[in-house]
Protein backbone atom coordinates (compact mmCIF):
# COMPACT_ATOMS: atom_id res chain seq x y z
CA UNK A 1 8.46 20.63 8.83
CA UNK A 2 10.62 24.20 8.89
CA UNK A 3 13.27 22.81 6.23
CA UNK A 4 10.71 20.96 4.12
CA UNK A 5 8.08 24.00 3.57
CA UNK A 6 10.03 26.63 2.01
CA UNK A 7 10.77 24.37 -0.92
CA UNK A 8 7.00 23.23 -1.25
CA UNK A 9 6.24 27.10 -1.51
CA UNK A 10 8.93 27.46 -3.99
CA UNK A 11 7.93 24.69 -6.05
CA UNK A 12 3.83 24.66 -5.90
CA UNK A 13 3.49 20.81 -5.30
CA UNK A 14 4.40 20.71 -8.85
CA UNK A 15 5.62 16.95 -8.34
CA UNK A 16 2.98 15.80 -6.06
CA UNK A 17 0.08 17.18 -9.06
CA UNK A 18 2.56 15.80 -12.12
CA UNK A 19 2.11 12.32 -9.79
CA UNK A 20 -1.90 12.83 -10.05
CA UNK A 21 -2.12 13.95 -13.11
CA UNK A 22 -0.04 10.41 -14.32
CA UNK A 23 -2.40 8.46 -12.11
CA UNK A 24 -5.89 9.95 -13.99
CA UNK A 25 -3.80 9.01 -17.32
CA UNK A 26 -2.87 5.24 -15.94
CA UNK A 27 -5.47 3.84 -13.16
CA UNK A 28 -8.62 5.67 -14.95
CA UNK A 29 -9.01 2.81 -17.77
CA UNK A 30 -6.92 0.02 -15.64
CA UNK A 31 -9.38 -2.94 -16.16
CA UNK A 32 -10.71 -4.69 -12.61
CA UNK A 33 -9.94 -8.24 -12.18
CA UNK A 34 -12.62 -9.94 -10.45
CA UNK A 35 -11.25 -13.30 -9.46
CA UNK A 36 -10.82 -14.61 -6.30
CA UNK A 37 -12.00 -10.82 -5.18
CA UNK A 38 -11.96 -7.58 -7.16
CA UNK A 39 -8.34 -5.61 -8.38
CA UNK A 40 -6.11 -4.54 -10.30
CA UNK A 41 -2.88 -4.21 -10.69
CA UNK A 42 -0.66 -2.01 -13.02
CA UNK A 43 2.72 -1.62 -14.63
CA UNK A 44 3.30 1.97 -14.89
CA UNK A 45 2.36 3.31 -11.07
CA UNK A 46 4.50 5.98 -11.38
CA UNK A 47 6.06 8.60 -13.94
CA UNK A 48 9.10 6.47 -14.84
CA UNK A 49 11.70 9.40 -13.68
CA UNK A 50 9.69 9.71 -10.56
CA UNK A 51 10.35 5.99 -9.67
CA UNK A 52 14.37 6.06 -10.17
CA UNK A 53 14.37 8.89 -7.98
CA UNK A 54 12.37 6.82 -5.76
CA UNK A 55 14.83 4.12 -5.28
CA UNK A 56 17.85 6.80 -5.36
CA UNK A 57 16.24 7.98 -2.57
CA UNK A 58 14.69 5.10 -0.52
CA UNK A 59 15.72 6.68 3.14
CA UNK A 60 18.79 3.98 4.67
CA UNK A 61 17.30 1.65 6.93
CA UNK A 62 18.22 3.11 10.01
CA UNK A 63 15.42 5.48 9.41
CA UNK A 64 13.11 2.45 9.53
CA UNK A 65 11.78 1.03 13.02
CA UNK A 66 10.58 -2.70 13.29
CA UNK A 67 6.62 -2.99 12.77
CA UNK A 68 6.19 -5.89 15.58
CA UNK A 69 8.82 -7.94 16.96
CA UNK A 70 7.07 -10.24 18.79
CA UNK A 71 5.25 -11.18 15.51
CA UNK A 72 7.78 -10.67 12.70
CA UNK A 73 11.21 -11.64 13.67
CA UNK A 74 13.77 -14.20 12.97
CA UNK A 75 15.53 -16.81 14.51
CA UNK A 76 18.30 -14.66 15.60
CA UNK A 77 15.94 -12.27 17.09
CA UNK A 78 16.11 -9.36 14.12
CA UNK A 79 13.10 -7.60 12.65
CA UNK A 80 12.02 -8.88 9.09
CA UNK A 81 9.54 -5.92 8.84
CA UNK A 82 10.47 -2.24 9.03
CA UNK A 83 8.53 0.50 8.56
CA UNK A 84 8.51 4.13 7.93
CA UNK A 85 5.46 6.17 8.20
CA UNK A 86 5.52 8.54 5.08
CA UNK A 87 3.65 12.04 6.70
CA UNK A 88 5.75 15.04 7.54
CA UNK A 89 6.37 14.31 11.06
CA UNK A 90 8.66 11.11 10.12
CA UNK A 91 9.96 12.86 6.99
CA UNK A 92 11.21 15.58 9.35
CA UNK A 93 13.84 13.36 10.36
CA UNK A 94 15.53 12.60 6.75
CA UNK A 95 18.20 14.62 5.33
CA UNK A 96 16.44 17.59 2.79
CA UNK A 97 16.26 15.94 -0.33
CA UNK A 98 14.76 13.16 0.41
CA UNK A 99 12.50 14.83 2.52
CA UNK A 100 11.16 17.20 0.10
CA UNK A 101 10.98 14.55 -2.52
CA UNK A 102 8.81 12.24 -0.61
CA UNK A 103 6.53 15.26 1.20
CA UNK A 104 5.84 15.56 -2.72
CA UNK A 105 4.92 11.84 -2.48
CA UNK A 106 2.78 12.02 0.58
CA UNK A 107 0.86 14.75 -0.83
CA UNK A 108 0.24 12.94 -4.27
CA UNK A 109 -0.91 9.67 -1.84
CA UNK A 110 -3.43 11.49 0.49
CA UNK A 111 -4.69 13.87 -2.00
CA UNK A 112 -8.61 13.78 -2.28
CA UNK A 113 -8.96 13.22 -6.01
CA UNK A 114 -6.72 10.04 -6.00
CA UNK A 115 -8.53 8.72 -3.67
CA UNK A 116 -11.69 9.09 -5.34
CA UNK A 117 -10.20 7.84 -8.85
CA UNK A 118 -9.41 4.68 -6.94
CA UNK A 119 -12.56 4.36 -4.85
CA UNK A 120 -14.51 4.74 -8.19
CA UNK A 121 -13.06 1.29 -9.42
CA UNK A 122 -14.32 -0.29 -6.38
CA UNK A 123 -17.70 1.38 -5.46
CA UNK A 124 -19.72 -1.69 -5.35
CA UNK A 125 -16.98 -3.20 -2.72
CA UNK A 126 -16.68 -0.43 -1.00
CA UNK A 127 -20.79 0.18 -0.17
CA UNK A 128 -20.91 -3.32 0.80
CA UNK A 129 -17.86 -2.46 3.13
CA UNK A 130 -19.31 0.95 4.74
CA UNK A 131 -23.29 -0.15 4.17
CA UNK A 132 -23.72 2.76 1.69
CA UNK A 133 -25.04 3.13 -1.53
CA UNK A 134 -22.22 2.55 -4.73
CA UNK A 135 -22.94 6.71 -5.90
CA UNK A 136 -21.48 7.34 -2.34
CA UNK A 137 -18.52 5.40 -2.43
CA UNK A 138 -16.69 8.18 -3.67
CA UNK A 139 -17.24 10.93 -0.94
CA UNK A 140 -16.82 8.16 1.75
CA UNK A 141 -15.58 9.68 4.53
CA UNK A 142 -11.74 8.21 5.04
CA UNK A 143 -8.68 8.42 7.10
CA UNK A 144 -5.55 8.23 4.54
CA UNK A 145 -1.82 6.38 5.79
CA UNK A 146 0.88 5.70 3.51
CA UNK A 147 4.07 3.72 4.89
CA UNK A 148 7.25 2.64 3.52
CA UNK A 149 8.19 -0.61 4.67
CA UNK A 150 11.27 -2.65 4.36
CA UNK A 151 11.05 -7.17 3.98
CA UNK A 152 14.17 -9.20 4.64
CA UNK A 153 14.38 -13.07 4.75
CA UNK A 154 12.22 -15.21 6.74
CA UNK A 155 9.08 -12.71 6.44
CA UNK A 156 6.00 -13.98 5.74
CA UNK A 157 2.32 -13.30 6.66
CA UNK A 158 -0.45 -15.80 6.72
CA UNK A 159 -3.61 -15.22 4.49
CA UNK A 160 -5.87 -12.04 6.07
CA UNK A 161 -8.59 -10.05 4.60
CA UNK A 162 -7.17 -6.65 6.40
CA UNK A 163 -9.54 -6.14 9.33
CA UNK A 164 -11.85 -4.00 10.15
CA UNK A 165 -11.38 -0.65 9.88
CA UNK A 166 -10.01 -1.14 6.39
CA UNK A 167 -12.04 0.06 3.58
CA UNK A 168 -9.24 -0.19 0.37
CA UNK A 169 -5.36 -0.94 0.42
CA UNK A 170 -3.08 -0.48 -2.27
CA UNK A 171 0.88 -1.27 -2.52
CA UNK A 172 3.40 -0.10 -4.74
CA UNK A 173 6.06 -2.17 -5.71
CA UNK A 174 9.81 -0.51 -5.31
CA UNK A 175 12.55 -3.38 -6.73
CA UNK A 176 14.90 -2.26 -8.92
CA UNK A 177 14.82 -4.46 -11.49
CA UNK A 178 13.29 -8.27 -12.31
CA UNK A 179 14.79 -10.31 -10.29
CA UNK A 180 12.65 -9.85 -7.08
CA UNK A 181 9.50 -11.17 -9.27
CA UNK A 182 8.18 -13.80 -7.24
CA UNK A 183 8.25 -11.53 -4.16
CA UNK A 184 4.91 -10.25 -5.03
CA UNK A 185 1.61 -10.45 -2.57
CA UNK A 186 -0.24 -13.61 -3.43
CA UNK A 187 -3.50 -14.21 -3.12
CA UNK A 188 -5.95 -16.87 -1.90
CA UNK A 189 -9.37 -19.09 -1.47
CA UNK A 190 -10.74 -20.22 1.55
CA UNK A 191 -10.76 -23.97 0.90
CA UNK A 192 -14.34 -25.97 2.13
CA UNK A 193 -13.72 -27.67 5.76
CA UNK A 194 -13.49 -30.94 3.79
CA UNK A 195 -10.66 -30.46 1.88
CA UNK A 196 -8.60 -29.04 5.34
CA UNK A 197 -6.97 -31.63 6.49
CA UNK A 198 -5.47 -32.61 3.63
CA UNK A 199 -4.77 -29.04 1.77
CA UNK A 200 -4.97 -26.96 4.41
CA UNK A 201 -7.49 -23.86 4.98
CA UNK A 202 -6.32 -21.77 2.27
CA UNK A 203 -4.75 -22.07 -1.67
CA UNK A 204 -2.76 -19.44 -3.15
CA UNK A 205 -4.42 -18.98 -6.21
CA UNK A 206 -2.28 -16.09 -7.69
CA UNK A 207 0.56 -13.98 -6.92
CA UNK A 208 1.12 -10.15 -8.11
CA UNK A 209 4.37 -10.27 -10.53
CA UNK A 210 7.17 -7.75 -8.27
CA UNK A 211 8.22 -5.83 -10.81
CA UNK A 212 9.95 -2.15 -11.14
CA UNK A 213 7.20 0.44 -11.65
CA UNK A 214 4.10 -1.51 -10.50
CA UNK A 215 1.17 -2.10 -8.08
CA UNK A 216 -2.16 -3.66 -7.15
CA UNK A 217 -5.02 -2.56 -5.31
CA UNK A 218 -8.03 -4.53 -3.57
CA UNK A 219 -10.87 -3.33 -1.83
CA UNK A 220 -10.95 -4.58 1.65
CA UNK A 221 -13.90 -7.48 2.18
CA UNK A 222 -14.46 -9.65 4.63
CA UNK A 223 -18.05 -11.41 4.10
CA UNK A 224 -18.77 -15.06 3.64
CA UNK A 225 -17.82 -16.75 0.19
CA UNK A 226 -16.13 -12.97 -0.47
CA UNK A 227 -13.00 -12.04 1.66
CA UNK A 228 -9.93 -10.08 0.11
CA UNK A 229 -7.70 -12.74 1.46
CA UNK A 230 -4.09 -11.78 0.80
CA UNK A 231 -0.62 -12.73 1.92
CA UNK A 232 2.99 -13.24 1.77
CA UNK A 233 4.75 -16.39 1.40
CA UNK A 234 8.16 -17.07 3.39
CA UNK A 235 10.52 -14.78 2.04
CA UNK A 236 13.27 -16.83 0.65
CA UNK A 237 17.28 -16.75 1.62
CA UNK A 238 19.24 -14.38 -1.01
CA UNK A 239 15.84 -12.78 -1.84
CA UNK A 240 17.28 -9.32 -1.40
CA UNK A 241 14.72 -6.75 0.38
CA UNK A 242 11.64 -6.31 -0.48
CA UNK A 243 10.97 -2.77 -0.70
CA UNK A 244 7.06 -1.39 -1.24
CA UNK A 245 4.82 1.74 -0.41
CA UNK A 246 1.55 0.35 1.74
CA UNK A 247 -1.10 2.81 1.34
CA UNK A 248 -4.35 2.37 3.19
CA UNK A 249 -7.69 3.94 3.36
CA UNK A 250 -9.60 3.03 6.58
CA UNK A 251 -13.11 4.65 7.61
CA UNK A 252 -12.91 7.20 10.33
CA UNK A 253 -12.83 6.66 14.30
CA UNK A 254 -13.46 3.34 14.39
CA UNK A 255 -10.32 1.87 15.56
CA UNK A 256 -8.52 2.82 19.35
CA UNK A 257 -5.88 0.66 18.31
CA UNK A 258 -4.65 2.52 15.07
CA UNK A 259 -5.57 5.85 16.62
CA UNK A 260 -4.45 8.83 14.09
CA UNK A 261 -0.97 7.21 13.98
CA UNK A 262 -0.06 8.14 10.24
CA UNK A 263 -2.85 9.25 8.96
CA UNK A 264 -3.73 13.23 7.50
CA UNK A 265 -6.84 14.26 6.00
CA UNK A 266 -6.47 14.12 2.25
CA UNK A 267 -5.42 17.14 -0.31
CA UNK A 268 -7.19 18.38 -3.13
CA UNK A 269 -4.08 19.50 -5.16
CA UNK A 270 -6.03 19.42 -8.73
């Protein structure tokens, strides 16, 4: 953190609140989608000079360590999901730029007002989630992570609700132009057991356009007739890779295997 927090001093987190203050502007009024669970999604994630510096300064791969290899992994035995926790003890490790720029990032991620804009729009979701009432869902007491992670060919993962502890994901979408738009998360229905063994268990029912400068956001559910089942189909040869920011909100000590890996408490930088 020693060549990171003189220029945080110097500067006053004047990115990280210029990212929060965008986000009141843009997710505030963002209209929730209730079909097959609630979310939205959004074109405009970011200020739009904030997300070319964002892919100027994507970290190179090699700063990236594979996620699971036992689970994601091709026939040639090479990872086809990378990660990179975004907190300052990864960011440490990235040359100065781009570690300043995306401390600024982390800090506009974790920090406690955004994640009360965004648990507003899902308060009804979340008390179901955490057994509280909908005027609490705000203050709900959360554990913030934020990762970069890196797709390549042949990676794919089968419809899942996120698991318990999850209480609200949300990803950001990093391509650099349209041509990655059907790379998107899609999204599906549990099928009744009659239809299985012709159709299958699930349908995709919709996929989230990749496109520069945009995101979606669910609220993690897991009930009968309502689960936030989500997924990503095979990624295609010549797809290019599929960059994104996974942010996740999960409730507090309730998981040994996450542990603290990632997480921070959350910032209140307005």
């Amino acid at each position: 953190m020693d060549q990171i927090a003189p220029q945080v001093k110097t500067d006053d987190n004047a990115l990280a609140k210029r990212v929060l203050a965008h986000w009141q502007r843009e997710l505030e009024g963002v209209p929730l989608i209730e079909e097959p669970f609630r979310h939205f999604y959004c074109d405009r994630m970011w200020p739009q000079d904030v997300y070319d510096e964002m892919l100027r300064l994507l970290p190179e791969r090699e700063a990236y360590q594979p996620i699971n290899l036992k689970v994601w992994v091709n026939a040639r035995g090479v990872s086809t999901r990378d990660r990179l926790p975004v907190w300052p003890e990864s960011l440490e490790k990235l040359d100065i730029e781009r570690a300043f720029f995306w401390t600024q990032i982390w800090l506009a991620l974790t920090a406690d007002s955004f994640k009360r804009l965004i648990f507003s729009k899902f308060r009804e979701d979340i008390a179901l989630r955490l057994g509280i009432t909908a005027d609490a869902a705000e203050q709900a007491q959360v554990f913030g992570a934020c990762t970069l992670l890196r797709d390549f060919e042949d990676y794919k993962i089968k419809p899942h609700p996120d698991g318990w502890p999850g209480v609200v994901t949300l990803q950001f979408y990093l391509p650099p132009d349209m041509s990655q738009e059907d790379l998107g998360t899609s999204f599906y229905v549990e099928l009744p057991w009659w239809r299985r063994p012709m159709a299958g268990r699930y349908k995709e029912v919709k996929r989230i356009p990749f496109q520069p400068n945009s995101g979606y956001a669910f609220a993690v559910n897991d009930l009968p007739g309502y689960r936030s089942l989500h997924g990503r189909e095979v990624i295609r040869p010549g797809a290019g890779v599929r960059n994104t920011i996974l942010m996740r909100w999960t409730a507090k000590g309730s998981s040994k295997k996450l542990g603290n890996e990632g997480f921070s408490t959350t910032h209140d930088l307005l």
